[in-house]
PDB file of N, CA and C in Angstrom:
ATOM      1  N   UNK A   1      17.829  10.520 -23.715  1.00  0.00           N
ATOM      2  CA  UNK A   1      16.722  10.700 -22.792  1.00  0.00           C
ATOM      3  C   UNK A   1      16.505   9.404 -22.006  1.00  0.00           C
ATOM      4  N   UNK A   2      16.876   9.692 -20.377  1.00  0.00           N
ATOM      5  CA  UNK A   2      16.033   8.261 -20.094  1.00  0.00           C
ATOM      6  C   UNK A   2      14.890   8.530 -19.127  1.00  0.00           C
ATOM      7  N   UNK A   3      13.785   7.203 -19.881  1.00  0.00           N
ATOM      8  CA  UNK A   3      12.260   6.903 -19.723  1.00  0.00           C
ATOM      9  C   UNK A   3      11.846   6.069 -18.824  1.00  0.00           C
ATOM     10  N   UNK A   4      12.935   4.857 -19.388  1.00  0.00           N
ATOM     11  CA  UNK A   4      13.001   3.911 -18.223  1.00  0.00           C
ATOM     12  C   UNK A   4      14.337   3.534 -17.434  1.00  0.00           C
ATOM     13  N   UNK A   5      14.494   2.402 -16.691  1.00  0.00           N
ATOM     14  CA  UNK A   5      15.261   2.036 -15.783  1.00  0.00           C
ATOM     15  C   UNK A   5      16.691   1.051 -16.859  1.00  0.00           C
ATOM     16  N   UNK A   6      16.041   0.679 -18.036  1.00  0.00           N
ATOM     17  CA  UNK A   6      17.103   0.392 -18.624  1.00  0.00           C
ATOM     18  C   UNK A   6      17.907   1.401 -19.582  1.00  0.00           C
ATOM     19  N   UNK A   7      17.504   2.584 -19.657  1.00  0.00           N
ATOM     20  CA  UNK A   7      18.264   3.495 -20.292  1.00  0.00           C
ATOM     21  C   UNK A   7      19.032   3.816 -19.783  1.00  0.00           C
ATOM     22  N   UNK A   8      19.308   3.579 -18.265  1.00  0.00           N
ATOM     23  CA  UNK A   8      20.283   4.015 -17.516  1.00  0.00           C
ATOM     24  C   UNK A   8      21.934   2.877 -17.584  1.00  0.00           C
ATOM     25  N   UNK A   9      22.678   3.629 -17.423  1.00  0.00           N
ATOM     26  CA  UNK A   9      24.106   3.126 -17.727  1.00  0.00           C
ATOM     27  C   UNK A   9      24.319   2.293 -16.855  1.00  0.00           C
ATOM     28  N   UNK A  10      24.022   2.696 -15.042  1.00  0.00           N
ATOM     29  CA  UNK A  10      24.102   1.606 -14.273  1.00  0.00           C
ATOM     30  C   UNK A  10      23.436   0.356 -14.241  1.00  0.00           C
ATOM     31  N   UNK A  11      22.187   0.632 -14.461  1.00  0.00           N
ATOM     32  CA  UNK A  11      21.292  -0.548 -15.009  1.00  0.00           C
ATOM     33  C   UNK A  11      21.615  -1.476 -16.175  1.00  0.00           C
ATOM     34  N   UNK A  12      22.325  -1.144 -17.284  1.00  0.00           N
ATOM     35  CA  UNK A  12      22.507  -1.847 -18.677  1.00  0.00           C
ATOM     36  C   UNK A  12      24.010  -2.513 -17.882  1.00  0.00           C
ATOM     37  N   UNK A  13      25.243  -2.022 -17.428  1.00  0.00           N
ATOM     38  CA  UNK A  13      26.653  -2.674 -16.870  1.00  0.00           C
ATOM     39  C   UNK A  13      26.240  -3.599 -16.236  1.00  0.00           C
ATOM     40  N   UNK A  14      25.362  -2.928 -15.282  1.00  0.00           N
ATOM     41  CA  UNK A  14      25.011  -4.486 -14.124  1.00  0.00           C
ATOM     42  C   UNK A  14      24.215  -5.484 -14.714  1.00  0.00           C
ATOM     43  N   UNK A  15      23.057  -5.308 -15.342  1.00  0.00           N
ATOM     44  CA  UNK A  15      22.631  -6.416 -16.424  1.00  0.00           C
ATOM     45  C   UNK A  15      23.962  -7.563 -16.804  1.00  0.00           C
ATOM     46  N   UNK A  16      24.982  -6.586 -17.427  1.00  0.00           N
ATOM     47  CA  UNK A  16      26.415  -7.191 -18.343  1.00  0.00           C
ATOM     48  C   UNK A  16      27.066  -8.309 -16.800  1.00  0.00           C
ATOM     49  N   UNK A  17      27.044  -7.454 -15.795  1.00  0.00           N
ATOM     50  CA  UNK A  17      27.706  -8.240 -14.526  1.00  0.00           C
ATOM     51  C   UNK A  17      26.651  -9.526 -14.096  1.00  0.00           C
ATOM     52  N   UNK A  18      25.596  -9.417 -14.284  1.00  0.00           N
ATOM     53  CA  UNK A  18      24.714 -10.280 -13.832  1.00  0.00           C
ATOM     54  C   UNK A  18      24.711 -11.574 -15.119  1.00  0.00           C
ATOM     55  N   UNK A  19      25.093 -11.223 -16.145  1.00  0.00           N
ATOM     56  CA  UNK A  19      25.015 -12.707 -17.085  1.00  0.00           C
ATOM     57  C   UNK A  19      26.545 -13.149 -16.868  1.00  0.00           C
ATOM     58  N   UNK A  20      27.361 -12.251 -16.318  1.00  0.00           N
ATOM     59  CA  UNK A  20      28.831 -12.886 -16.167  1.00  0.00           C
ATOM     60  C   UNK A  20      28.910 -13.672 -14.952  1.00  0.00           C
ATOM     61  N   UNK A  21      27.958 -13.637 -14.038  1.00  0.00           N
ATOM     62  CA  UNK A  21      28.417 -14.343 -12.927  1.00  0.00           C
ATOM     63  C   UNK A  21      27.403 -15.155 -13.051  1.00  0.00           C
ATOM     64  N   UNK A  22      26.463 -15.491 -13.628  1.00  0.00           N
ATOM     65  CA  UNK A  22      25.835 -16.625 -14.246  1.00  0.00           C
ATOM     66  C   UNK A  22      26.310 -17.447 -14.702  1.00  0.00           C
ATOM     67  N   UNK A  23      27.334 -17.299 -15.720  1.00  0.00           N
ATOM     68  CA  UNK A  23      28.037 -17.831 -16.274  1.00  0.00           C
ATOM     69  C   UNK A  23      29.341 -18.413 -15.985  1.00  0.00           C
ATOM     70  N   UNK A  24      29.893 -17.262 -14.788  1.00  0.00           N
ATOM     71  CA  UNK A  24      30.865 -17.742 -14.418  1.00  0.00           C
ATOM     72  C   UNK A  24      30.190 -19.153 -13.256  1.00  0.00           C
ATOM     73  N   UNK A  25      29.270 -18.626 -12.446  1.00  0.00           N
ATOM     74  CA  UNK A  25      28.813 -19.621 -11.228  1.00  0.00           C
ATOM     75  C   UNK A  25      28.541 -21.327 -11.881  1.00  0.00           C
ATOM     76  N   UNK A  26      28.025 -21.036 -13.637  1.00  0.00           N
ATOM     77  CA  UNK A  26      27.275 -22.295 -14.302  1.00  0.00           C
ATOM     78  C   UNK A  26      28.866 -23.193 -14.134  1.00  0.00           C
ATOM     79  N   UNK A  27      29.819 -23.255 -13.702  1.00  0.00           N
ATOM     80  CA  UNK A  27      30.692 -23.981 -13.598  1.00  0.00           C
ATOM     81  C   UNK A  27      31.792 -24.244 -12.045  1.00  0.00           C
ATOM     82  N   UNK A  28      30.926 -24.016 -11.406  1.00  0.00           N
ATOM     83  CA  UNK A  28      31.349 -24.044 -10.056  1.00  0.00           C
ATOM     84  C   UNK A  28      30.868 -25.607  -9.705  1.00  0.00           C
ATOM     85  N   UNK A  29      31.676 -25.809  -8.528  1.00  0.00           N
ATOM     86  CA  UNK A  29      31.667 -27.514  -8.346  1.00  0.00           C
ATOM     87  C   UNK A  29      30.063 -27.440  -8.166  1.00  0.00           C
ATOM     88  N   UNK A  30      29.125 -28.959  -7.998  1.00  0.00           N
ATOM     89  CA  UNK A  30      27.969 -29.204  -7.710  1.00  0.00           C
ATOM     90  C   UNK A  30      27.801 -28.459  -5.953  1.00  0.00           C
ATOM     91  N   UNK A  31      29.007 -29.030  -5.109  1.00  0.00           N
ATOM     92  CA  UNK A  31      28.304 -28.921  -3.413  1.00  0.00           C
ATOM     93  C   UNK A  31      27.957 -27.152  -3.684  1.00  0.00           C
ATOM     94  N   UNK A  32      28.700 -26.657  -4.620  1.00  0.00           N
ATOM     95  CA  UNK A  32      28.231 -25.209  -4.349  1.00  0.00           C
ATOM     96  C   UNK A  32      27.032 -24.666  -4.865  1.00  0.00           C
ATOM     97  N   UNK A  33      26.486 -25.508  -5.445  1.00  0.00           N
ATOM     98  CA  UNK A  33      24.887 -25.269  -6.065  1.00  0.00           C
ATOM     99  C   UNK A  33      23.980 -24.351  -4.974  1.00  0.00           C
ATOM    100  N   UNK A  34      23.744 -24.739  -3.817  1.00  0.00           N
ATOM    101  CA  UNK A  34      22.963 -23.935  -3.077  1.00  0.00           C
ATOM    102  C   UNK A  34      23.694 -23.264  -2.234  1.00  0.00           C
ATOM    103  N   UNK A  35      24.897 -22.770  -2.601  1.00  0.00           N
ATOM    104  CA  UNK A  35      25.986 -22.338  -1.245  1.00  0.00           C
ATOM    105  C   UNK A  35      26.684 -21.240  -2.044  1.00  0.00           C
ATOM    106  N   UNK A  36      27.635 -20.720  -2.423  1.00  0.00           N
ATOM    107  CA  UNK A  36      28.171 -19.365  -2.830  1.00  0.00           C
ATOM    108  C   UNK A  36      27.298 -19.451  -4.026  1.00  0.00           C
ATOM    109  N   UNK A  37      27.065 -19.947  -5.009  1.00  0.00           N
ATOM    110  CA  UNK A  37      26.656 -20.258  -6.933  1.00  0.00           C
ATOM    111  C   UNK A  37      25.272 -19.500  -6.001  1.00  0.00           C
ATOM    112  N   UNK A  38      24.523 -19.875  -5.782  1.00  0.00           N
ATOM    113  CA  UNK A  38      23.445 -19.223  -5.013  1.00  0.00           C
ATOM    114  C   UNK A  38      23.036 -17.817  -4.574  1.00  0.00           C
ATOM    115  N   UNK A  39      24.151 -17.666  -3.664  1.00  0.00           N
ATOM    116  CA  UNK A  39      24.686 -16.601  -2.953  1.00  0.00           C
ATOM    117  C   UNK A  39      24.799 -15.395  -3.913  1.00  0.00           C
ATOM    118  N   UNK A  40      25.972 -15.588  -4.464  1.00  0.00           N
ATOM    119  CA  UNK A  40      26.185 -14.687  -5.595  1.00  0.00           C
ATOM    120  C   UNK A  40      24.988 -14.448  -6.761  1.00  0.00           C
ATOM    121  N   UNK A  41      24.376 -15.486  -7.155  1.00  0.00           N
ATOM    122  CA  UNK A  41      23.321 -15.112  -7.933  1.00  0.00           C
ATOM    123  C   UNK A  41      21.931 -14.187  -7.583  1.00  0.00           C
ATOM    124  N   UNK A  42      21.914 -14.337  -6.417  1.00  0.00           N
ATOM    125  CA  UNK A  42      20.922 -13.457  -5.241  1.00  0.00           C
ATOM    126  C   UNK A  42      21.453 -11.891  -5.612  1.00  0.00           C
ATOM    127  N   UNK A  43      22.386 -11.731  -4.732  1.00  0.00           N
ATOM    128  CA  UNK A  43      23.237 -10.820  -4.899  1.00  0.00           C
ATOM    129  C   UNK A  43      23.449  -9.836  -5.668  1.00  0.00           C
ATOM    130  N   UNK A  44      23.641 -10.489  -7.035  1.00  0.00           N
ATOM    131  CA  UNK A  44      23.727  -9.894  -8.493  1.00  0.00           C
ATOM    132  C   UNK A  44      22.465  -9.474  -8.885  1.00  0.00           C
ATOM    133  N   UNK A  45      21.720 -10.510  -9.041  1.00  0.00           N
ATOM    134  CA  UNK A  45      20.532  -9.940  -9.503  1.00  0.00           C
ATOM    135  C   UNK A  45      20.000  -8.786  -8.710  1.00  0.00           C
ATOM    136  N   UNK A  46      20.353  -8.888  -7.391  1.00  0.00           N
ATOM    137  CA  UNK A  46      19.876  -7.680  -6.324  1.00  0.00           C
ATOM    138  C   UNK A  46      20.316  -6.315  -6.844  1.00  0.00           C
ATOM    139  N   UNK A  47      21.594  -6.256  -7.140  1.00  0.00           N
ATOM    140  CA  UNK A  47      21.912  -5.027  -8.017  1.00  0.00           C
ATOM    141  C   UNK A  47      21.192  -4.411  -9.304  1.00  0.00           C
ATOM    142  N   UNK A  48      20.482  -5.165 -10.411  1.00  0.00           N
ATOM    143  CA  UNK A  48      19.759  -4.545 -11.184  1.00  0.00           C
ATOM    144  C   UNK A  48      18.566  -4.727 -10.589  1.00  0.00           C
ATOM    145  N   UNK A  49      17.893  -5.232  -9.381  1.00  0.00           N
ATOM    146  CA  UNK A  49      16.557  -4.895  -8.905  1.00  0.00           C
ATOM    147  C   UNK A  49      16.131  -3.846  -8.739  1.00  0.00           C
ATOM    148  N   UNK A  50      17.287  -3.341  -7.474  1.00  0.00           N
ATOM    149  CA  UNK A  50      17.576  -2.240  -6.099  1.00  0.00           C
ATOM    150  C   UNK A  50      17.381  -1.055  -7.196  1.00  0.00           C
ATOM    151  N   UNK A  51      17.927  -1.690  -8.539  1.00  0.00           N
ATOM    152  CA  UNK A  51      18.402   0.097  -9.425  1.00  0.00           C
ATOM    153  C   UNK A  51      16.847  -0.079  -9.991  1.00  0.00           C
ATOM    154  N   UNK A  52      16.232  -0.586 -10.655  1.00  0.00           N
ATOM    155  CA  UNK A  52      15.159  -0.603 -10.994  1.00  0.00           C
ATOM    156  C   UNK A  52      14.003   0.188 -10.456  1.00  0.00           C
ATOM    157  N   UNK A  53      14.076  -0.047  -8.866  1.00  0.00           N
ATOM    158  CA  UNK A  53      12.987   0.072  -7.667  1.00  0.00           C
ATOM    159  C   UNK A  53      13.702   1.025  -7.601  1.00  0.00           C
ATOM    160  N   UNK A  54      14.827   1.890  -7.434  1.00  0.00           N
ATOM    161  CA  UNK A  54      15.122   3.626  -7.250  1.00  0.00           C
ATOM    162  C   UNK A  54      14.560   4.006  -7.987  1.00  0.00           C
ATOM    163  N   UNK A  55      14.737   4.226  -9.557  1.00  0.00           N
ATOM    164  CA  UNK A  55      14.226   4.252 -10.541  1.00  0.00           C
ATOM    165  C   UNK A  55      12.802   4.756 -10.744  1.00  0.00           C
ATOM    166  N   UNK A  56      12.128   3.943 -10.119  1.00  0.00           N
ATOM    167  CA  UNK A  56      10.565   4.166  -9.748  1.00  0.00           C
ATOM    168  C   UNK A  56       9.968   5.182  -9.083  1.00  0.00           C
ATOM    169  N   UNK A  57      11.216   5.017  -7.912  1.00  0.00           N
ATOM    170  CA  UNK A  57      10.699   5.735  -6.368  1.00  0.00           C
ATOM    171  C   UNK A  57      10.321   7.386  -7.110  1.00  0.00           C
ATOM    172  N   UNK A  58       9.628   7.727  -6.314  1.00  0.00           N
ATOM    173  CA  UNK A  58       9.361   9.393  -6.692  1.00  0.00           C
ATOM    174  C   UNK A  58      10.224  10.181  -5.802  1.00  0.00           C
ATOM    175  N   UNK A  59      10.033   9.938  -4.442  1.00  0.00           N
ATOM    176  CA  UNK A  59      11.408  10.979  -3.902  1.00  0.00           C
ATOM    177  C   UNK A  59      13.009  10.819  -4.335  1.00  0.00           C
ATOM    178  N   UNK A  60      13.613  11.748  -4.244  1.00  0.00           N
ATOM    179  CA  UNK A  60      15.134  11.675  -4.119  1.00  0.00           C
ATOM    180  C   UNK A  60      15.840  10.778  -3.106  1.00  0.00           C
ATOM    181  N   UNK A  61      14.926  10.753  -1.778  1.00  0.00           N
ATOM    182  CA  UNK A  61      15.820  10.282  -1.073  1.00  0.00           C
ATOM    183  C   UNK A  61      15.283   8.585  -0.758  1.00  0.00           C
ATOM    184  N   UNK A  62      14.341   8.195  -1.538  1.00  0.00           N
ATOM    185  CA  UNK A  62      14.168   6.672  -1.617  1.00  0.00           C
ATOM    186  C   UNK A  62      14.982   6.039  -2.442  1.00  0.00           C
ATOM    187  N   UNK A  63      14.798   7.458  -3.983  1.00  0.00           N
ATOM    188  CA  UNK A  63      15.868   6.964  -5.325  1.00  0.00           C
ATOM    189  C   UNK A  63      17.114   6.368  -4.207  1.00  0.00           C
ATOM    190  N   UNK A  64      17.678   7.500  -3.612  1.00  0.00           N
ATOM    191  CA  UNK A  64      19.110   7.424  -3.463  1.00  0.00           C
ATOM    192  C   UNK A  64      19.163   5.885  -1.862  1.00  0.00           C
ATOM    193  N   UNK A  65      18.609   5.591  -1.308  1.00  0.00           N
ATOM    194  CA  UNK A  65      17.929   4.582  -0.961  1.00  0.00           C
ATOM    195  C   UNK A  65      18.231   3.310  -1.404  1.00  0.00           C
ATOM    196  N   UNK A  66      17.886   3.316  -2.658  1.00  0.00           N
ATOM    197  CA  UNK A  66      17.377   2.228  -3.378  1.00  0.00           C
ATOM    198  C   UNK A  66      19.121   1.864  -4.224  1.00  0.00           C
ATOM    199  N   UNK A  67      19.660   2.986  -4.698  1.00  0.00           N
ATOM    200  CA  UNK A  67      20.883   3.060  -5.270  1.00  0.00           C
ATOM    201  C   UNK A  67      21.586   2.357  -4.552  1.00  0.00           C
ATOM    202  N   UNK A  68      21.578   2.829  -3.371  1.00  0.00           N
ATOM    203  CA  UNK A  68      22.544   2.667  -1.976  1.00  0.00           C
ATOM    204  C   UNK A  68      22.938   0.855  -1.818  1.00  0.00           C
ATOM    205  N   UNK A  69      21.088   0.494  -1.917  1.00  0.00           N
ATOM    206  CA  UNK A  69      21.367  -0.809  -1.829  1.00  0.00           C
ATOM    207  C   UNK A  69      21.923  -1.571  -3.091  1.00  0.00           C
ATOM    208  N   UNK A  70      21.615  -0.851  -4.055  1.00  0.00           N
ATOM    209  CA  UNK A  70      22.404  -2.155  -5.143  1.00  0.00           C
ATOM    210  C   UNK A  70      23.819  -2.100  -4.523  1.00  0.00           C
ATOM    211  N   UNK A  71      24.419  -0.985  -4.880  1.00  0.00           N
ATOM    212  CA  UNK A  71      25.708  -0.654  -4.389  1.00  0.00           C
ATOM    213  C   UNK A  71      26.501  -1.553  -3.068  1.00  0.00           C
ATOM    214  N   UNK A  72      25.839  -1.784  -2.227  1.00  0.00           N
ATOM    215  CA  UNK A  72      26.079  -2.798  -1.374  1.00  0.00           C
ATOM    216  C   UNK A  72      26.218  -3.829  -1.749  1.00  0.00           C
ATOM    217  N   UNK A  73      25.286  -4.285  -2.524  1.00  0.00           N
ATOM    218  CA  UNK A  73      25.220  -5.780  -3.504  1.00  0.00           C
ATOM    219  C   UNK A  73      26.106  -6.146  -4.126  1.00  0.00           C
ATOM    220  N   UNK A  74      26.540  -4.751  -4.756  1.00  0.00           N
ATOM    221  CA  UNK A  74      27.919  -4.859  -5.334  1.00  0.00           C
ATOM    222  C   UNK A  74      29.177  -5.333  -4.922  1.00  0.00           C
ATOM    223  N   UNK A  75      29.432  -4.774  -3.287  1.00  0.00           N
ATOM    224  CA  UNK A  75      30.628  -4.728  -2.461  1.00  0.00           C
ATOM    225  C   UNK A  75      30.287  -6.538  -2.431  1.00  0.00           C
ATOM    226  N   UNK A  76      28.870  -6.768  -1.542  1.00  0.00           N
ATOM    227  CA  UNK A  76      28.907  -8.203  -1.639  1.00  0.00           C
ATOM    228  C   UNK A  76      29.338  -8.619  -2.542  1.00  0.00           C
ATOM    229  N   UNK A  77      28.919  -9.077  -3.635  1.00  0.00           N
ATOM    230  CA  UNK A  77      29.594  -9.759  -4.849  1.00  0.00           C
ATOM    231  C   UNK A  77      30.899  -9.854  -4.780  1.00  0.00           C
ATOM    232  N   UNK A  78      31.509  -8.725  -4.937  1.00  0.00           N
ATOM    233  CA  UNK A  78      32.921  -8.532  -5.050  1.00  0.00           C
ATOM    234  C   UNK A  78      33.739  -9.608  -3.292  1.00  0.00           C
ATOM    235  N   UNK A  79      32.841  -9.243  -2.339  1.00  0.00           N
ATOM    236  CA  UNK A  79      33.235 -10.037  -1.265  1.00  0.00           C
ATOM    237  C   UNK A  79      33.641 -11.273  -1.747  1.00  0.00           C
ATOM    238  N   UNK A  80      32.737 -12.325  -2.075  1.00  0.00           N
ATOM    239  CA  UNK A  80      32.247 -13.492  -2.207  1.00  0.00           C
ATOM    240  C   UNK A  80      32.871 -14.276  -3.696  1.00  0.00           C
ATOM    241  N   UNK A  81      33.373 -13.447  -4.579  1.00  0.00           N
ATOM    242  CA  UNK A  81      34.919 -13.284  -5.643  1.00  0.00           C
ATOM    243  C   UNK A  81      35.877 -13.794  -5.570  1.00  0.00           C
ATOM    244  N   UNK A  82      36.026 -12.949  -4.362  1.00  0.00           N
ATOM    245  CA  UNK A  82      37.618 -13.348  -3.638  1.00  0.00           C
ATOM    246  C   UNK A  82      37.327 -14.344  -3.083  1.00  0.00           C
ATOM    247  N   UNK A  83      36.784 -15.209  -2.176  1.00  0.00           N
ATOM    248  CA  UNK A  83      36.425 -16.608  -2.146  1.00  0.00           C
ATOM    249  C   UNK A  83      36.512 -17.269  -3.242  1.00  0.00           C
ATOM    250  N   UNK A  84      35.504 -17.400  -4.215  1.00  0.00           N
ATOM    251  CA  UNK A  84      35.768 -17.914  -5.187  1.00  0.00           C
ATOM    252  C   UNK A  84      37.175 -18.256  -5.944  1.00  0.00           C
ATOM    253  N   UNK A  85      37.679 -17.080  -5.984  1.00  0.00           N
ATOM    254  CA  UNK A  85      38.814 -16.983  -6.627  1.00  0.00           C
ATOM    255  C   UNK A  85      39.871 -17.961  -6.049  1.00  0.00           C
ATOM    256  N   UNK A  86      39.964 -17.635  -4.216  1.00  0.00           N
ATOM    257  CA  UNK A  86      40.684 -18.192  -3.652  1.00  0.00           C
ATOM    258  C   UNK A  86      40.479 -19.707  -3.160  1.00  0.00           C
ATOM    259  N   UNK A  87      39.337 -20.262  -3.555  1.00  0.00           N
ATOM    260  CA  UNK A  87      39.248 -21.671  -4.002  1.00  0.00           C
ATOM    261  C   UNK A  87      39.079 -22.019  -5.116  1.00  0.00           C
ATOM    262  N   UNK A  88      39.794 -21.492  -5.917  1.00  0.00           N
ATOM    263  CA  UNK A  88      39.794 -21.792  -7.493  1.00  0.00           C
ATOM    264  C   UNK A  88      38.477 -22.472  -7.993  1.00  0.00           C
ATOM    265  N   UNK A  89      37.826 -21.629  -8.344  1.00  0.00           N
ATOM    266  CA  UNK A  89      36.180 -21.856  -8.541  1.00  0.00           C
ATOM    267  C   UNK A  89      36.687 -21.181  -9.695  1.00  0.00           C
ATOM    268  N   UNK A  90      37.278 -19.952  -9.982  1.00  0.00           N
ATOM    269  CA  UNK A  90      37.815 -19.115 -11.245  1.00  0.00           C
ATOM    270  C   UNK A  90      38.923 -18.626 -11.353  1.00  0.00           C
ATOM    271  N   UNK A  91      39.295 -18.697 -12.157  1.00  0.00           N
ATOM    272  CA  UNK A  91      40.932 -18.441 -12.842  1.00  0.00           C
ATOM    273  C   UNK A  91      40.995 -16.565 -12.265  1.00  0.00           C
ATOM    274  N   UNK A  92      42.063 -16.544 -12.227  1.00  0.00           N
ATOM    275  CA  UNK A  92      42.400 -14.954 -11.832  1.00  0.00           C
ATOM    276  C   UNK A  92      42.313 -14.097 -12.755  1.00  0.00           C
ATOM    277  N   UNK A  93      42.268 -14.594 -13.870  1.00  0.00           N
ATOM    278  CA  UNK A  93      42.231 -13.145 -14.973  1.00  0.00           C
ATOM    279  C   UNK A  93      40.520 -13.171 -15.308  1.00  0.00           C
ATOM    280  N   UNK A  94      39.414 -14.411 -14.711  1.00  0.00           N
ATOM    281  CA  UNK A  94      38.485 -13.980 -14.601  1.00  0.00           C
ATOM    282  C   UNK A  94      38.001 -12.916 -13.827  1.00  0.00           C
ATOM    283  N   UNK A  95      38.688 -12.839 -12.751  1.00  0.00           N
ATOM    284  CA  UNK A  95      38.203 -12.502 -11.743  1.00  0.00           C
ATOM    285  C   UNK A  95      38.718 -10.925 -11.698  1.00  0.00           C
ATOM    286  N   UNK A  96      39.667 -10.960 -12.600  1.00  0.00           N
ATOM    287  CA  UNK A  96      40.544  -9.185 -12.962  1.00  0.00           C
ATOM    288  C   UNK A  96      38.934  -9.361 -13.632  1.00  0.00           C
ATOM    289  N   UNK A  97      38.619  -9.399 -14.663  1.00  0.00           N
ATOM    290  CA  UNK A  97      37.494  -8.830 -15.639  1.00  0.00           C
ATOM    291  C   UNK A  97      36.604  -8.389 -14.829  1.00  0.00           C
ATOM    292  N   UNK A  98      35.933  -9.905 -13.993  1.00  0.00           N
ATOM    293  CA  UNK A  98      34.961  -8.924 -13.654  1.00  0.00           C
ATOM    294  C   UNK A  98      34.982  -7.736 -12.313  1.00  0.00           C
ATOM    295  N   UNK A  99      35.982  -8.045 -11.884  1.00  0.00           N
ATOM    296  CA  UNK A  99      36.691  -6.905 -10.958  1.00  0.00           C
ATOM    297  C   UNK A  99      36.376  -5.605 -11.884  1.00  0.00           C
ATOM    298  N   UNK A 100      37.145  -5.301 -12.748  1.00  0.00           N
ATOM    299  CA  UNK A 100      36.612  -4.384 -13.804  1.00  0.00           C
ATOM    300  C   UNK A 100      35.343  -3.918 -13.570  1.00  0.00           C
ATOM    301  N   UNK A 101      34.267  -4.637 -13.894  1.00  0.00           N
ATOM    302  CA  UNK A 101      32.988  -4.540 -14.446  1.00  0.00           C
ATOM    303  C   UNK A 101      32.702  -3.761 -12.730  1.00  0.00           C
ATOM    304  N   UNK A 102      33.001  -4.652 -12.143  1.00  0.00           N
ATOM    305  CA  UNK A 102      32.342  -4.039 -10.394  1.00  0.00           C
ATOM    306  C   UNK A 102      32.890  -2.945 -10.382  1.00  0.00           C
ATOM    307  N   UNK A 103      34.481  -1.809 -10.582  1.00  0.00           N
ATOM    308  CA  UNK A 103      34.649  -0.824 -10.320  1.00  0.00           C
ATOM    309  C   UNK A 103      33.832  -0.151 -11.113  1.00  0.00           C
ATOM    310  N   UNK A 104      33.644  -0.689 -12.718  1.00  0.00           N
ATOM    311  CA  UNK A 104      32.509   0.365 -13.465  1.00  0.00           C
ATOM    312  C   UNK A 104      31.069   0.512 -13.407  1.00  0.00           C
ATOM    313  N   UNK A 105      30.296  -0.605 -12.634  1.00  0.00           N
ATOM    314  CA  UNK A 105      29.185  -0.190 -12.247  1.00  0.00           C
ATOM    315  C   UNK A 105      29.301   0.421 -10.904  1.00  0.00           C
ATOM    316  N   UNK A 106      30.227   0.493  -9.947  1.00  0.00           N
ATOM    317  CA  UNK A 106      30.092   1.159  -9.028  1.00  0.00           C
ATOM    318  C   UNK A 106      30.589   2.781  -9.124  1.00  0.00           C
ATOM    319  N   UNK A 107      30.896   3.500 -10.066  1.00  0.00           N
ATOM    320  CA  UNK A 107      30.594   4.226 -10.588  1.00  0.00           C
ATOM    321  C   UNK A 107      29.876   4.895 -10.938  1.00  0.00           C
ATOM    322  N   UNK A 108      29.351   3.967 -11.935  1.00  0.00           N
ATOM    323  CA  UNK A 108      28.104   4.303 -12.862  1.00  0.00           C
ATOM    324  C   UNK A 108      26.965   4.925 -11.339  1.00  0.00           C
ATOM    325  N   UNK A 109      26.760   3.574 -10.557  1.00  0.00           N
ATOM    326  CA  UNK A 109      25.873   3.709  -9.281  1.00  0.00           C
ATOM    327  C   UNK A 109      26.271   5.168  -8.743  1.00  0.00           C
ATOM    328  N   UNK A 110      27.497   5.330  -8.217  1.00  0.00           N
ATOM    329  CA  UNK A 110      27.546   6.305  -7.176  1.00  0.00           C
ATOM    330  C   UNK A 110      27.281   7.926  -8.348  1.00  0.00           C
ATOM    331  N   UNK A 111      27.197   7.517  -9.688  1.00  0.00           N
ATOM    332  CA  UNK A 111      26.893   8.873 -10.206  1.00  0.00           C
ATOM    333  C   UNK A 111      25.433   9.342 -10.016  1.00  0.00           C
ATOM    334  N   UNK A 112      24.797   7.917 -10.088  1.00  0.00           N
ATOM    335  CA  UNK A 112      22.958   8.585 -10.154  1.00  0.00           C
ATOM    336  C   UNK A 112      22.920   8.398  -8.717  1.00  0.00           C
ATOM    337  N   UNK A 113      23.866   8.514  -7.922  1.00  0.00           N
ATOM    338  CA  UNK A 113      23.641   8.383  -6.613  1.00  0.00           C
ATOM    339  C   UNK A 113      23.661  10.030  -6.006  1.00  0.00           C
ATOM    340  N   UNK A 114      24.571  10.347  -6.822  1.00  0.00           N
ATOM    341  CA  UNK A 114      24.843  12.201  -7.039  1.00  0.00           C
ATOM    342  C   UNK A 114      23.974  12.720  -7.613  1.00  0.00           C
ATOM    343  N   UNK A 115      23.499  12.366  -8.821  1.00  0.00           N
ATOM    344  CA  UNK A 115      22.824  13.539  -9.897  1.00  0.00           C
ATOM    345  C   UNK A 115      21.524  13.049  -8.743  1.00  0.00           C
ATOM    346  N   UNK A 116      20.869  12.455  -7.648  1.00  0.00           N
ATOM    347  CA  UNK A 116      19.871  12.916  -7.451  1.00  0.00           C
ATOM    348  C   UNK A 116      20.199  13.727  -6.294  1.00  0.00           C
ATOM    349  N   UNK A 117      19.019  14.901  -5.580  1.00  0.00           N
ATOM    350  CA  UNK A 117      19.164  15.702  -5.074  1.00  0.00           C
ATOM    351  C   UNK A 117      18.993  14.931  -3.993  1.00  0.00           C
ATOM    352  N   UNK A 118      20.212  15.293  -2.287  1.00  0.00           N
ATOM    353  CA  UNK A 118      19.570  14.803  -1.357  1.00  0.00           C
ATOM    354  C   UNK A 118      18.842  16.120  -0.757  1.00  0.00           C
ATOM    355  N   UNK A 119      17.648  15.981   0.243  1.00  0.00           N
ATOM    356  CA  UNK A 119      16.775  16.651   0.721  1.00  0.00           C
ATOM    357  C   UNK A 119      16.650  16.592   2.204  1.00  0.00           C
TER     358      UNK A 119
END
């Protein structure tokens, strides 16, 4: 049964994506402190917000709204990766993992993006 916004599958993965790029960012050079490490942390967290605030919404088509935008957040992230990656900020088999994690919450997203009704 879900009650709240963390019972949901997309909500609990992206949580999992949001302490990984915490973690991954906690070791990015210093100049990037307020510059991608930033960026990406915005970003991420924007994804379990956006799902939160659907979550809430009472219509279908704010839910799906609100989905829409984590989901974007997502693509960002994943944008801003491949940077990373490609200035070796992170090793490549980091960046397979959390590649991973982004195809499975974007999933997860585009399912409660379905199960709600559009109107």
């Amino acid at each position: 049964m879900i009650n709240h916004f963390t019972d949901l599958n997309c909500w609990k993965e992206a949580h999992n994506l949001v302490l990984l790029v915490y973690k991954l960012t906690s070791e990015f050079p210093e100049p990037e402190k307020f510059a991608l490490t930033n960026q990406l942390r915005r970003a991420v967290v924007s994804i379990t917000s956006n799902i939160a605030e659907g979550f809430a919404r009472n219509s279908d088509k704010d839910k799906i709204h609100f989905y829409s935008m984590a989901r974007g957040s997502l693509f960002e992230i994943e944008s801003q990766l491949y940077i990373a990656r490609d200035l070796h900020y992170i090793e490549s088999s980091d960046f397979g993992v959390i590649q991973e994690k982004i195809t499975l919450v974007s999933k997860l997203i585009s399912g409660v993006i379905k199960s709600a009704p559009s109107k």
